[in-house]
C-alpha atoms as a PDB file:
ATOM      1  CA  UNK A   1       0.000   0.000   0.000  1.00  0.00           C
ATOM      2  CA  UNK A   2       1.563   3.417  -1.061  1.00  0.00           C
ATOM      3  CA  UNK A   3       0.862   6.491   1.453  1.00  0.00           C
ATOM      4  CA  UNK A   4      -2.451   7.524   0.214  1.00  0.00           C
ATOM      5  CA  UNK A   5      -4.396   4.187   0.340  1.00  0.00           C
ATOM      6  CA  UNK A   6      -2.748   4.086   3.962  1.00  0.00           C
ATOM      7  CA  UNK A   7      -4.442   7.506   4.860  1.00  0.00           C
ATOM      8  CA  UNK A   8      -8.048   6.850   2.958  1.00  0.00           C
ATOM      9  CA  UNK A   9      -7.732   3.300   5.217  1.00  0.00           C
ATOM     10  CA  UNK A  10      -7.728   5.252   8.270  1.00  0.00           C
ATOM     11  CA  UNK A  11     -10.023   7.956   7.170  1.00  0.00           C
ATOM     12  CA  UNK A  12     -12.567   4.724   6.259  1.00  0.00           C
ATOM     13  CA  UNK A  13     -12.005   3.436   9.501  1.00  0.00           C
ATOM     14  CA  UNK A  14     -12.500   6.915  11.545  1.00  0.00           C
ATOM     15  CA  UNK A  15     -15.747   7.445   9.446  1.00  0.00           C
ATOM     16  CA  UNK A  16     -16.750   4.414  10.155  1.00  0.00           C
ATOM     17  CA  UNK A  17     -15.987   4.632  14.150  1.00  0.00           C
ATOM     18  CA  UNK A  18     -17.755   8.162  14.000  1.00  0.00           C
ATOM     19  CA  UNK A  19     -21.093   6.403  12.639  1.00  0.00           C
ATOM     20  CA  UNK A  20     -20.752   3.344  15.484  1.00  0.00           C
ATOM     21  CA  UNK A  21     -20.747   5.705  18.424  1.00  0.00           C
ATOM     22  CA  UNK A  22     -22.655   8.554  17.240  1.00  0.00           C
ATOM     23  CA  UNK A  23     -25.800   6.554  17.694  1.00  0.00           C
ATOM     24  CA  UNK A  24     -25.077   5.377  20.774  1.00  0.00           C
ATOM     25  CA  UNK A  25     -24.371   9.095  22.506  1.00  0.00           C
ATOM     26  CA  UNK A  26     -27.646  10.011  20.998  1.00  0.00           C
ATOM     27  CA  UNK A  27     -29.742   7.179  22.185  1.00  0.00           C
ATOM     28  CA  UNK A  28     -28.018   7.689  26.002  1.00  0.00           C
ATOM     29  CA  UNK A  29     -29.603  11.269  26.018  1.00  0.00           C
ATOM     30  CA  UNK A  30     -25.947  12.617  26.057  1.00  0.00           C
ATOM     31  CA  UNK A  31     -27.036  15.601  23.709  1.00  0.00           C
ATOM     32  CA  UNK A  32     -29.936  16.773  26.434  1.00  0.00           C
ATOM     33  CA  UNK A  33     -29.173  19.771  28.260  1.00  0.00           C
ATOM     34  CA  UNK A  34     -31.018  22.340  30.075  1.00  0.00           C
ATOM     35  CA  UNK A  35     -30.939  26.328  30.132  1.00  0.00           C
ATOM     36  CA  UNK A  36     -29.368  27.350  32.980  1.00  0.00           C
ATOM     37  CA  UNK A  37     -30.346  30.641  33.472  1.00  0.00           C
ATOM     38  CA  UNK A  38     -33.706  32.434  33.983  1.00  0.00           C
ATOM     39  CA  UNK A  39     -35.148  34.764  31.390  1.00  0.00           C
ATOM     40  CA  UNK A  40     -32.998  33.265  28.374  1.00  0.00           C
ATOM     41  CA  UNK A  41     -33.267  34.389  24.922  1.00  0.00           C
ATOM     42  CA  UNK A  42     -33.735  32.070  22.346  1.00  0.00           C
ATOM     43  CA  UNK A  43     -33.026  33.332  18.926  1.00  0.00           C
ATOM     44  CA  UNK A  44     -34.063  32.108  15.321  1.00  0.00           C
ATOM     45  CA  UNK A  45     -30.233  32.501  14.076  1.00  0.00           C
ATOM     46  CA  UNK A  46     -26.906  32.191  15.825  1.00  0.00           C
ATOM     47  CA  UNK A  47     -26.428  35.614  16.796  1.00  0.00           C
ATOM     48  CA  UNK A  48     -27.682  38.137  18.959  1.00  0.00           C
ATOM     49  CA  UNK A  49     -28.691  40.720  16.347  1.00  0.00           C
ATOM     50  CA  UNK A  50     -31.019  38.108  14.835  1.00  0.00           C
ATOM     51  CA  UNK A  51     -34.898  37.393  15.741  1.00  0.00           C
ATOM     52  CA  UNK A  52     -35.882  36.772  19.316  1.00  0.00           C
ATOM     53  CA  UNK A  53     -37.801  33.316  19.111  1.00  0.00           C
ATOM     54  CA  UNK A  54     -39.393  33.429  23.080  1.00  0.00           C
ATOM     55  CA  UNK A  55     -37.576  33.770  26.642  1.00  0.00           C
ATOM     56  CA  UNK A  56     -37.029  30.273  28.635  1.00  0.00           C
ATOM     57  CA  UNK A  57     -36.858  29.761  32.338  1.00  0.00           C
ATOM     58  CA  UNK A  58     -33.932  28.129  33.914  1.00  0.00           C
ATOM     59  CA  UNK A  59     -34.148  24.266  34.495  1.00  0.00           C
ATOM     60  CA  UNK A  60     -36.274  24.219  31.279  1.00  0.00           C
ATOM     61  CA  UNK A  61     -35.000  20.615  29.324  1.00  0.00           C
ATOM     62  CA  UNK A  62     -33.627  21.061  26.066  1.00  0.00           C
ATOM     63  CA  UNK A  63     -32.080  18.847  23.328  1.00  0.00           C
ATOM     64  CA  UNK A  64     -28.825  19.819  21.370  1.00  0.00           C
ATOM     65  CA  UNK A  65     -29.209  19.442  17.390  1.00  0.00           C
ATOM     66  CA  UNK A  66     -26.062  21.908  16.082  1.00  0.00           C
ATOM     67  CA  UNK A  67     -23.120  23.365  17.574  1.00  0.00           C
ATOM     68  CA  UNK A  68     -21.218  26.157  15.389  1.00  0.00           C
ATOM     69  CA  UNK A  69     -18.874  28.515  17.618  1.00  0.00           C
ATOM     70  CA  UNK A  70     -20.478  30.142  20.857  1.00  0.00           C
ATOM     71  CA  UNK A  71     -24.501  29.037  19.926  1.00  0.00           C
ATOM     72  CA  UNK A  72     -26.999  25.647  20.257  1.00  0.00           C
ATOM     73  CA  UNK A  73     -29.376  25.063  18.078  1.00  0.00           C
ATOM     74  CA  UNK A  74     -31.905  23.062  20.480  1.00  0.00           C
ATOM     75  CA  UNK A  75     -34.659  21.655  20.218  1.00  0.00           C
ATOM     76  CA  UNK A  76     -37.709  21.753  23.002  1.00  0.00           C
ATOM     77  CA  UNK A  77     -40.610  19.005  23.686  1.00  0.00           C
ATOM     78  CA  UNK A  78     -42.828  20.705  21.258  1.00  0.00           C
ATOM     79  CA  UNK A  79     -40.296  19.892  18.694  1.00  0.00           C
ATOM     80  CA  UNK A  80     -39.717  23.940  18.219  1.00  0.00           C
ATOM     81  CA  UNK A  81     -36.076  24.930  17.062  1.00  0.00           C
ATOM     82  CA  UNK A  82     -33.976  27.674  18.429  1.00  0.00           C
ATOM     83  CA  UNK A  83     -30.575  29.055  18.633  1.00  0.00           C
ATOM     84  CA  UNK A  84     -29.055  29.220  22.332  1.00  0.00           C
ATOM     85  CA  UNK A  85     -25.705  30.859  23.344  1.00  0.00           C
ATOM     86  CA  UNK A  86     -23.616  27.895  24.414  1.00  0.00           C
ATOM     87  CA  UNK A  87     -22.722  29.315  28.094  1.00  0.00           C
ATOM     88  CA  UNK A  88     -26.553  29.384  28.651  1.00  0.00           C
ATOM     89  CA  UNK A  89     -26.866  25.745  28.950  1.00  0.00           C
ATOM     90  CA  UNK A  90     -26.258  23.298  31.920  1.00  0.00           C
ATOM     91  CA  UNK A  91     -25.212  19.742  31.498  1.00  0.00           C
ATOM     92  CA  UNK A  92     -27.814  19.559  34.686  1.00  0.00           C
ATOM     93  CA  UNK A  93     -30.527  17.091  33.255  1.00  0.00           C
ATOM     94  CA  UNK A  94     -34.158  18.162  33.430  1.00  0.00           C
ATOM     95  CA  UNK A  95     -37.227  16.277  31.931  1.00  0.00           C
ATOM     96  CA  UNK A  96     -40.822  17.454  30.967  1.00  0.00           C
ATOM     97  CA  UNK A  97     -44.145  15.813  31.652  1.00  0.00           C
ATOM     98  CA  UNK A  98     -45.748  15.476  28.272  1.00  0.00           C
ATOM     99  CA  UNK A  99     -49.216  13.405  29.378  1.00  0.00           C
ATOM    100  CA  UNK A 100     -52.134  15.238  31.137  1.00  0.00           C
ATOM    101  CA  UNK A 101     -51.681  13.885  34.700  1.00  0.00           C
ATOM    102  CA  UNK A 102     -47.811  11.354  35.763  1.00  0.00           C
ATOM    103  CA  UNK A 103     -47.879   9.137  38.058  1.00  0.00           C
ATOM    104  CA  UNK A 104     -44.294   9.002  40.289  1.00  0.00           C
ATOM    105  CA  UNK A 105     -44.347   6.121  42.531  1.00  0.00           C
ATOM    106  CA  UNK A 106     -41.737   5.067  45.569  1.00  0.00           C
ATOM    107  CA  UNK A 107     -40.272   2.276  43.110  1.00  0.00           C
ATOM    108  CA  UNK A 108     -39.887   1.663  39.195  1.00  0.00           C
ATOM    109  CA  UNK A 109     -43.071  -0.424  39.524  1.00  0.00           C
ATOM    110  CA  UNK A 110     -46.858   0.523  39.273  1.00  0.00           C
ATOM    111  CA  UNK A 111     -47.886  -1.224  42.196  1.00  0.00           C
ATOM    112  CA  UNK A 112     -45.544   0.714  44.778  1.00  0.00           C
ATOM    113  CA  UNK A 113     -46.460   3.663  46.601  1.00  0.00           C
ATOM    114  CA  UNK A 114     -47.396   6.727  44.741  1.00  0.00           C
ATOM    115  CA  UNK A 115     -45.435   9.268  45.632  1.00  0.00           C
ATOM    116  CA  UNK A 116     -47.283  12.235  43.883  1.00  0.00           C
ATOM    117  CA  UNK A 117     -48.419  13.241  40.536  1.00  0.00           C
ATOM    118  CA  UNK A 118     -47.502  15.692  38.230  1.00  0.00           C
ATOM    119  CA  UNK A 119     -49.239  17.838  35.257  1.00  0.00           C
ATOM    120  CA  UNK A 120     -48.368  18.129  31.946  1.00  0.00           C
ATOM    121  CA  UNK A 121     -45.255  20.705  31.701  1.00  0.00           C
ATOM    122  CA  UNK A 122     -44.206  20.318  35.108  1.00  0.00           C
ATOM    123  CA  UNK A 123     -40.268  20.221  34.986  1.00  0.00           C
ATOM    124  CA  UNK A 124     -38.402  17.629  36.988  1.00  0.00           C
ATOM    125  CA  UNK A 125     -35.023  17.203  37.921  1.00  0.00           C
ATOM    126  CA  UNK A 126     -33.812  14.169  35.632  1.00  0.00           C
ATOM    127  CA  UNK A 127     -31.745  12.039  38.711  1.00  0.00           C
ATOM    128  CA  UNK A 128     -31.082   8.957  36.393  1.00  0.00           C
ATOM    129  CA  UNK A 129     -32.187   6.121  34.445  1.00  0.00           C
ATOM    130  CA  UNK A 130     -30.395   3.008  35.666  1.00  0.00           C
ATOM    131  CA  UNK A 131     -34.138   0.492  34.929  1.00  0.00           C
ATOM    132  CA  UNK A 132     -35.300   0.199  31.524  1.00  0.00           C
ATOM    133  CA  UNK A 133     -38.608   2.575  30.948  1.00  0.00           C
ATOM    134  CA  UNK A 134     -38.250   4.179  34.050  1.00  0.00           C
ATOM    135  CA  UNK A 135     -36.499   7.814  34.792  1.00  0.00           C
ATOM    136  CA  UNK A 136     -35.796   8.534  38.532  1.00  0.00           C
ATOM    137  CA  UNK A 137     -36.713  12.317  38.791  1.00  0.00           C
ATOM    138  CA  UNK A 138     -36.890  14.682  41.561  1.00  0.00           C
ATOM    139  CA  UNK A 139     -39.294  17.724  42.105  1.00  0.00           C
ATOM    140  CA  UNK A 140     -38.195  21.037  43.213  1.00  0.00           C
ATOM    141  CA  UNK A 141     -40.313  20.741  46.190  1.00  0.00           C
ATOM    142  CA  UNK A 142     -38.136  17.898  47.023  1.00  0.00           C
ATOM    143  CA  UNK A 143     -40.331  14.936  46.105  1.00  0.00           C
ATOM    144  CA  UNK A 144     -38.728  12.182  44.013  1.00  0.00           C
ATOM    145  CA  UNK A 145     -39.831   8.927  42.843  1.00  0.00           C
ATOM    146  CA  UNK A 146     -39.744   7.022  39.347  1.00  0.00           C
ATOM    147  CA  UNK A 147     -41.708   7.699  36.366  1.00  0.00           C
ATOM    148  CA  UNK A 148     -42.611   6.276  33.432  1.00  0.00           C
ATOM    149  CA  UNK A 149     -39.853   7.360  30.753  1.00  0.00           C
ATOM    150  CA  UNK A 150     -42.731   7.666  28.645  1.00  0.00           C
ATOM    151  CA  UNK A 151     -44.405  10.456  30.404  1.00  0.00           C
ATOM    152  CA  UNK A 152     -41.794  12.942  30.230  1.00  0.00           C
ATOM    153  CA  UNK A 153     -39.370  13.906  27.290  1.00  0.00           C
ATOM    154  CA  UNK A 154     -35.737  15.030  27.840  1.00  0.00           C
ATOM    155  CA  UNK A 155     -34.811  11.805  28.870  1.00  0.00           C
END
């Protein structure tokens, strides 16, 4: 093999390592994030001087689609789009109810104790998700319990 079959070998097998794990960080939530301060502007372009989408609150869950230098595009439960300046977002995971009335019991099991319920759009604290269809979240009253994983998105 000369030189450049020895580098388009290795660029085959980065591409092809690239396309392995990229799934994998997606489908372990790794690209969920959450604004991390109050009254934060989300814009419809990467800069400042562009449109001003709608304000979020801190804690509020979002999900990473593009990073270009300084800016997020994310993406919230509704499925809207919006640009973010990077140093506004928190690795700190937060989830969203998405059903009318959740259910969080004691245990990752419907017939432990309920713990309390929560309405739709209710923000949680995302604590972890260790049991397969269950998310371990806590309220900001303190509560926490398991939910169903799907009841909430940002998970």
């Amino acid at each position: 093999m000369n030189r450049f079959e020895v580098r388009g070998f290795f660029l085959g097998i980065s591409l092809i390592s690239i396309l392995v794990i990229w799934p994998h960080k997606t489908m372990a939530g790794m690209d969920f994030f959450s604004i991390a301060e109050n009254a934060t502007i989300m814009y419809d372009a990467p800069s400042v001087k562009s449109g001003k989408l709608f304000v979020a609150s801190s804690n509020f869950p979002v999900e990473a689609v593009v990073n270009v230098e300084g800016w997020t595009k994310v993406r919230d439960s509704s499925g809207s789009l919006a640009w973010v300046e990077k140093k506004a977002l928190s690795e700190q995971r937060f989830v969203i109810v998405t059903v009318p009335m959740a259910d969080i019991y004691q245990l990752a099991d419907e017939t432990s104790e309920l713990v309390f319920q929560a309405q739709k759009s209710v923000v949680m604290e995302w604590l972890n998700s260790d049991i397969p269809g269950w998310i371990k979240v806590r309220h900001r009253d303190g509560q926490s319990g398991y939910i169903k994983a799907n009841q909430v998105w940002g998970a």
